[in-house]
C-alpha atoms as a PDB file:
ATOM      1  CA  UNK A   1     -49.778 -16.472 -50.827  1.00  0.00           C
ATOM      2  CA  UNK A   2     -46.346 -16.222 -52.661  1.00  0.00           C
ATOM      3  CA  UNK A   3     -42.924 -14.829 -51.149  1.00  0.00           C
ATOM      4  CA  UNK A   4     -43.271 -11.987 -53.619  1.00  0.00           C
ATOM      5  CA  UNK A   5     -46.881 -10.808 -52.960  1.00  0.00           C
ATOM      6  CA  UNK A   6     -46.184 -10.849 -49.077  1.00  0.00           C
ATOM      7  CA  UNK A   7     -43.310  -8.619 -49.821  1.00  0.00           C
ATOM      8  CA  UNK A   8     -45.237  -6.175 -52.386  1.00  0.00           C
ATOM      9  CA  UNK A   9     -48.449  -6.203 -49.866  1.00  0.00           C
ATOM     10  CA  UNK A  10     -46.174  -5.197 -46.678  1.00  0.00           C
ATOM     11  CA  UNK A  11     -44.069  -2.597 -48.847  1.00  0.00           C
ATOM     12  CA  UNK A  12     -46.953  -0.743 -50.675  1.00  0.00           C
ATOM     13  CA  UNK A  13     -48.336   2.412 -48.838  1.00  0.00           C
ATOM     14  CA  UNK A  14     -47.426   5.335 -46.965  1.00  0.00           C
ATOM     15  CA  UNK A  15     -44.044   6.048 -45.214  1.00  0.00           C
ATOM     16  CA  UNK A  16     -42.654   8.990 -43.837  1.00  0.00           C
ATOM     17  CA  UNK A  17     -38.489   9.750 -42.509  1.00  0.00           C
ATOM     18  CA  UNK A  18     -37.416  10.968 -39.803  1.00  0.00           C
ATOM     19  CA  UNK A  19     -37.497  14.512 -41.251  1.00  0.00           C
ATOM     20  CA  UNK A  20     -40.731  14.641 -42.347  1.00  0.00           C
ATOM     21  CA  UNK A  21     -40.508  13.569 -45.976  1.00  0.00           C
ATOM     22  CA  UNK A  22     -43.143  11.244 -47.295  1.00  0.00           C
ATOM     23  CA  UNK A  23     -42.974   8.281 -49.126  1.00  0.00           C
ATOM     24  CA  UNK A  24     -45.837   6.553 -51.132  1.00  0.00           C
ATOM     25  CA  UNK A  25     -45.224   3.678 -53.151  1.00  0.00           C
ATOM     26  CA  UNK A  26     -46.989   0.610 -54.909  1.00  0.00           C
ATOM     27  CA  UNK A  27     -45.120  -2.404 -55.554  1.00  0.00           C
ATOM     28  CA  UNK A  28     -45.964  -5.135 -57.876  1.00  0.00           C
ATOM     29  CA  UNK A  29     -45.386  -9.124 -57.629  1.00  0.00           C
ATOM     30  CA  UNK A  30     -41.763  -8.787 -59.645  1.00  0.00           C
ATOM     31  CA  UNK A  31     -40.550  -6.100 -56.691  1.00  0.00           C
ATOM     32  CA  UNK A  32     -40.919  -2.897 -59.427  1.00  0.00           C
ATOM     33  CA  UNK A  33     -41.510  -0.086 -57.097  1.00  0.00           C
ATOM     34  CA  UNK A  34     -43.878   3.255 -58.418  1.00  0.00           C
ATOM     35  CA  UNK A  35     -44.733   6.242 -56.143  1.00  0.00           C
ATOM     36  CA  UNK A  36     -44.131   9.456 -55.101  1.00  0.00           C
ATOM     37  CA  UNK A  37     -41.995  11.428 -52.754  1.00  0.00           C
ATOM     38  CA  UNK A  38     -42.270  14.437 -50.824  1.00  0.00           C
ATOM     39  CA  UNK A  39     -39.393  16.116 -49.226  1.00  0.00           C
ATOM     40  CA  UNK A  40     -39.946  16.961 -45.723  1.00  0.00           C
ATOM     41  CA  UNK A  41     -37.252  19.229 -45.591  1.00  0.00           C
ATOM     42  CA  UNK A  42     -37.118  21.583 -48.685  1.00  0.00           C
ATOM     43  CA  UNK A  43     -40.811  22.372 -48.536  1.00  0.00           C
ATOM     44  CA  UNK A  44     -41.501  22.611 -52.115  1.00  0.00           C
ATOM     45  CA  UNK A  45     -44.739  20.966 -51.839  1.00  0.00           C
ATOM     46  CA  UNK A  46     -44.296  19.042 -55.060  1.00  0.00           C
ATOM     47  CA  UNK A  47     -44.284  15.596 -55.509  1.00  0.00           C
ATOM     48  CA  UNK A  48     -41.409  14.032 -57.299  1.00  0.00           C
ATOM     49  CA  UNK A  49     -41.854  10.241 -59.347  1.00  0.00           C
ATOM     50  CA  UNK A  50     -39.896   7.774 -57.375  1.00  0.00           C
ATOM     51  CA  UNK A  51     -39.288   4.508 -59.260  1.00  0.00           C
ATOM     52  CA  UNK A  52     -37.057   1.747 -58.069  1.00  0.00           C
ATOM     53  CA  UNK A  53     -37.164  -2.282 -57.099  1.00  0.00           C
ATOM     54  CA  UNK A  54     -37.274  -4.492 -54.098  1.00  0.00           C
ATOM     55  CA  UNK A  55     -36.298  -8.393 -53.836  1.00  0.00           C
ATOM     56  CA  UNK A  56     -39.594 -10.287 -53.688  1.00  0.00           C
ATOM     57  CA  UNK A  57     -38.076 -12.817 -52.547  1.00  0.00           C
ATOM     58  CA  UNK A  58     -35.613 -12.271 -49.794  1.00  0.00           C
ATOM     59  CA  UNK A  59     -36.256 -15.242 -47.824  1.00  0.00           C
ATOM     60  CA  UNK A  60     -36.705 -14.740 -44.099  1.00  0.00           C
ATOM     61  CA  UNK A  61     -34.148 -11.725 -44.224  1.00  0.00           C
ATOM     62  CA  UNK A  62     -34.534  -8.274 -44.759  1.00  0.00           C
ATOM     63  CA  UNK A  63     -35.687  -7.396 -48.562  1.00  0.00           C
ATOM     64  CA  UNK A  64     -32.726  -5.220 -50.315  1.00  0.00           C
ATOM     65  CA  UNK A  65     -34.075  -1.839 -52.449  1.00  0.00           C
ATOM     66  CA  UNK A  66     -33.292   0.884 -54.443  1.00  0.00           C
ATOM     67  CA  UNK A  67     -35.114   4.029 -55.084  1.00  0.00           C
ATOM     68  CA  UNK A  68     -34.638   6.901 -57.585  1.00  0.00           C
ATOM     69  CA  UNK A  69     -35.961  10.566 -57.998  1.00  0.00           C
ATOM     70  CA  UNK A  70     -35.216  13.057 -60.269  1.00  0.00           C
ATOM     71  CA  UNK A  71     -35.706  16.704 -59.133  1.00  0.00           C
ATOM     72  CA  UNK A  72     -36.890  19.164 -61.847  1.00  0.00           C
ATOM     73  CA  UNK A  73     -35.603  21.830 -62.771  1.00  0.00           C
ATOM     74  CA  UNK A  74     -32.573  21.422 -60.212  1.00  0.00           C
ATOM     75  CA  UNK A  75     -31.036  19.111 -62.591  1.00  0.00           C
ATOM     76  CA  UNK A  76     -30.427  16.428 -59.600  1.00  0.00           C
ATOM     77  CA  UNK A  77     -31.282  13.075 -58.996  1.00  0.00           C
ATOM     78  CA  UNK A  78     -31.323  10.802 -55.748  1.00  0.00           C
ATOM     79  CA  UNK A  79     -30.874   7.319 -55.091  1.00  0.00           C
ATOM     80  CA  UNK A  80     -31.639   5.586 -52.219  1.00  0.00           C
ATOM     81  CA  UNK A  81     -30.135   1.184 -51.403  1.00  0.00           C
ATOM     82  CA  UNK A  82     -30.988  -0.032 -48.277  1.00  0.00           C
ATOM     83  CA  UNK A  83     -33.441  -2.583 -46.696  1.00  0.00           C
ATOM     84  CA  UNK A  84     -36.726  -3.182 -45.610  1.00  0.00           C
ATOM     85  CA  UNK A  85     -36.940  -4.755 -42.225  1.00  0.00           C
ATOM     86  CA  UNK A  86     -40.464  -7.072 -42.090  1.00  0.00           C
ATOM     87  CA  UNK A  87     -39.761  -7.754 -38.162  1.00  0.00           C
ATOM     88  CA  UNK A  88     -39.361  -4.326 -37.466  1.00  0.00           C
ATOM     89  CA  UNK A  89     -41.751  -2.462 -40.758  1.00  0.00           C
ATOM     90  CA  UNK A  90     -39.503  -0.338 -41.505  1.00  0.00           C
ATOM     91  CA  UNK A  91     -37.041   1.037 -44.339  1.00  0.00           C
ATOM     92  CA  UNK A  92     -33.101   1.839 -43.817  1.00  0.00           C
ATOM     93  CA  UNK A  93     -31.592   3.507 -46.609  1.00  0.00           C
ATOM     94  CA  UNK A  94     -28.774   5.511 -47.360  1.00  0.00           C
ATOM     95  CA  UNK A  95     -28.683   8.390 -49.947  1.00  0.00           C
ATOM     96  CA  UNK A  96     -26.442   9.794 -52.574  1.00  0.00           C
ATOM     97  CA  UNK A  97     -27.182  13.167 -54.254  1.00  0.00           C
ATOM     98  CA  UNK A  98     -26.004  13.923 -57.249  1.00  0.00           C
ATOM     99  CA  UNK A  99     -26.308  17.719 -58.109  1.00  0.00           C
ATOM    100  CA  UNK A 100     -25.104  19.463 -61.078  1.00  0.00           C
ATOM    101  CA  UNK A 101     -21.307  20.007 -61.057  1.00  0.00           C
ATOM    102  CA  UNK A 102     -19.988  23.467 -61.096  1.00  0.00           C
ATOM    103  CA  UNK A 103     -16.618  22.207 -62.550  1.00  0.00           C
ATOM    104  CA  UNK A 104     -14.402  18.991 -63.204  1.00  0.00           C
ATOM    105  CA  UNK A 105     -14.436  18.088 -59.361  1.00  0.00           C
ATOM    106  CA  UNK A 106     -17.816  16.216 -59.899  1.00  0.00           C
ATOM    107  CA  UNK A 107     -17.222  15.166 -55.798  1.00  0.00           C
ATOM    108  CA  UNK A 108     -17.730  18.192 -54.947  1.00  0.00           C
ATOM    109  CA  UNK A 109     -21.850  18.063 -56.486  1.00  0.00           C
ATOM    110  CA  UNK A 110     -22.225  14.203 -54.244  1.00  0.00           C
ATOM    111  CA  UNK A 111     -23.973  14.537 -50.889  1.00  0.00           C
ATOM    112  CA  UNK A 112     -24.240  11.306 -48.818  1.00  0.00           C
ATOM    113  CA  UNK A 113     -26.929  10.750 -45.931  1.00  0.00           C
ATOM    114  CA  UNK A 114     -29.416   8.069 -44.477  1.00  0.00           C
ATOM    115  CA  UNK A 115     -32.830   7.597 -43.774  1.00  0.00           C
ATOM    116  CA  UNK A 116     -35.463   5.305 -41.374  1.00  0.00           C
ATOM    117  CA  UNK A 117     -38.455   5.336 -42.943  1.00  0.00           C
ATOM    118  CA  UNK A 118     -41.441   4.303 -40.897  1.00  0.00           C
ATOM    119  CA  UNK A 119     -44.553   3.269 -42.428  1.00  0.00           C
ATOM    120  CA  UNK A 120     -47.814   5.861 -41.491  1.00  0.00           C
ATOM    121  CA  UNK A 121     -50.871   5.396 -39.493  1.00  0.00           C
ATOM    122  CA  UNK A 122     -54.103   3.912 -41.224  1.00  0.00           C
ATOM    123  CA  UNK A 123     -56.514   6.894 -41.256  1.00  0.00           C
ATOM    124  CA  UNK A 124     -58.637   6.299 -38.396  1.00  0.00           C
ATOM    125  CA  UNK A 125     -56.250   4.037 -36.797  1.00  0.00           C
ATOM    126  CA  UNK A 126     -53.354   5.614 -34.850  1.00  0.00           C
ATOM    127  CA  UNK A 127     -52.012   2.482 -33.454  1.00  0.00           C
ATOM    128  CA  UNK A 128     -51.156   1.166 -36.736  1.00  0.00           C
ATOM    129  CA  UNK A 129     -47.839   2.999 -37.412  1.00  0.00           C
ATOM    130  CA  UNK A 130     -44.720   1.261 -38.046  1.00  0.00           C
ATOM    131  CA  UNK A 131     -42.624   0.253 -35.487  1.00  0.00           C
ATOM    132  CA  UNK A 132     -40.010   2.591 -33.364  1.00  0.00           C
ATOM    133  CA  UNK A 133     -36.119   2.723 -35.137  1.00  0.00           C
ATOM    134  CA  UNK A 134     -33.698   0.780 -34.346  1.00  0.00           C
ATOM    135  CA  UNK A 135     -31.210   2.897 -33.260  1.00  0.00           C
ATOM    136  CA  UNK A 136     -28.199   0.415 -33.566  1.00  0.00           C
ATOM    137  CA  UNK A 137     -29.654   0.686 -37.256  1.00  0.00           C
ATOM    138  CA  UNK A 138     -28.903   3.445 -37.699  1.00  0.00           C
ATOM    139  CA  UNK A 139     -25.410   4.047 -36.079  1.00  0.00           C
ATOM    140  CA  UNK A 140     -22.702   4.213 -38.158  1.00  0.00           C
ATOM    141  CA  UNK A 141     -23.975   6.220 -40.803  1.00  0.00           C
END
């Protein structure tokens, strides 16, 4: 099995944060990243397109990525650049959002964060979640 379909298998699927927001995303052999994502903490109940890319080939280190979604109609769009961790099955990202400016001081619309995403149980099989976070991960941030 190649580098890249290792990294594409162990990537696709279900993830959730540590605020509840939900992550599902299929990756393909060139590390192009489709899904959706549900925020866990505005409760719209919608799901928002989430597009993005991974390195399928990182080598025995973690595999760098970046995610995008646009929310509709705020007129806002997040990124996410971290890594996924294969000893450890997680994702480590931090966040920018970008709201709509109210004036020239576009800062002012930027709001910075992080997130450990962990990858969900199998249904049927509660032992299969991903493993705890690293909290020296996520220190710092």
């Amino acid at each position: 099995m190649a580098v890249s379909d290792m990294v594409a298998k162990r990537i696709s699927g279900a993830w959730t944060n540590q605020l509840g927001s939900r992550l599902v995303v299929e990756v393909d052999e060139s590390g192009q990243v489709t899904g959706t994502f549900e925020p866990g903490v505005s409760g719209d109940g919608n799901r928002h397109t989430v597009s993005g890319y991974v390195d399928p080939s990182p080598g025995e280190g973690a595999a760098p990525l970046g995610l995008v979604v646009t929310w509709q109609p705020a007129h806002s769009v997040t990124v996410w650049s971290g890594h996924y961790y294969r000893d450890k099955d997680t994702i480590n990202a931090t966040w920018l959002l970008a709201s709509h400016p109210a004036d020239h001081r576009d800062w002012h619309a930027m709001t910075l964060g992080h997130d450990s995403f962990r990858r969900e149980a199998e249904r049927g099989n509660p032992d299969d979640a991903g493993a705890d976070v690293d909290e020296e991960l996520l220190t710092g941030f």
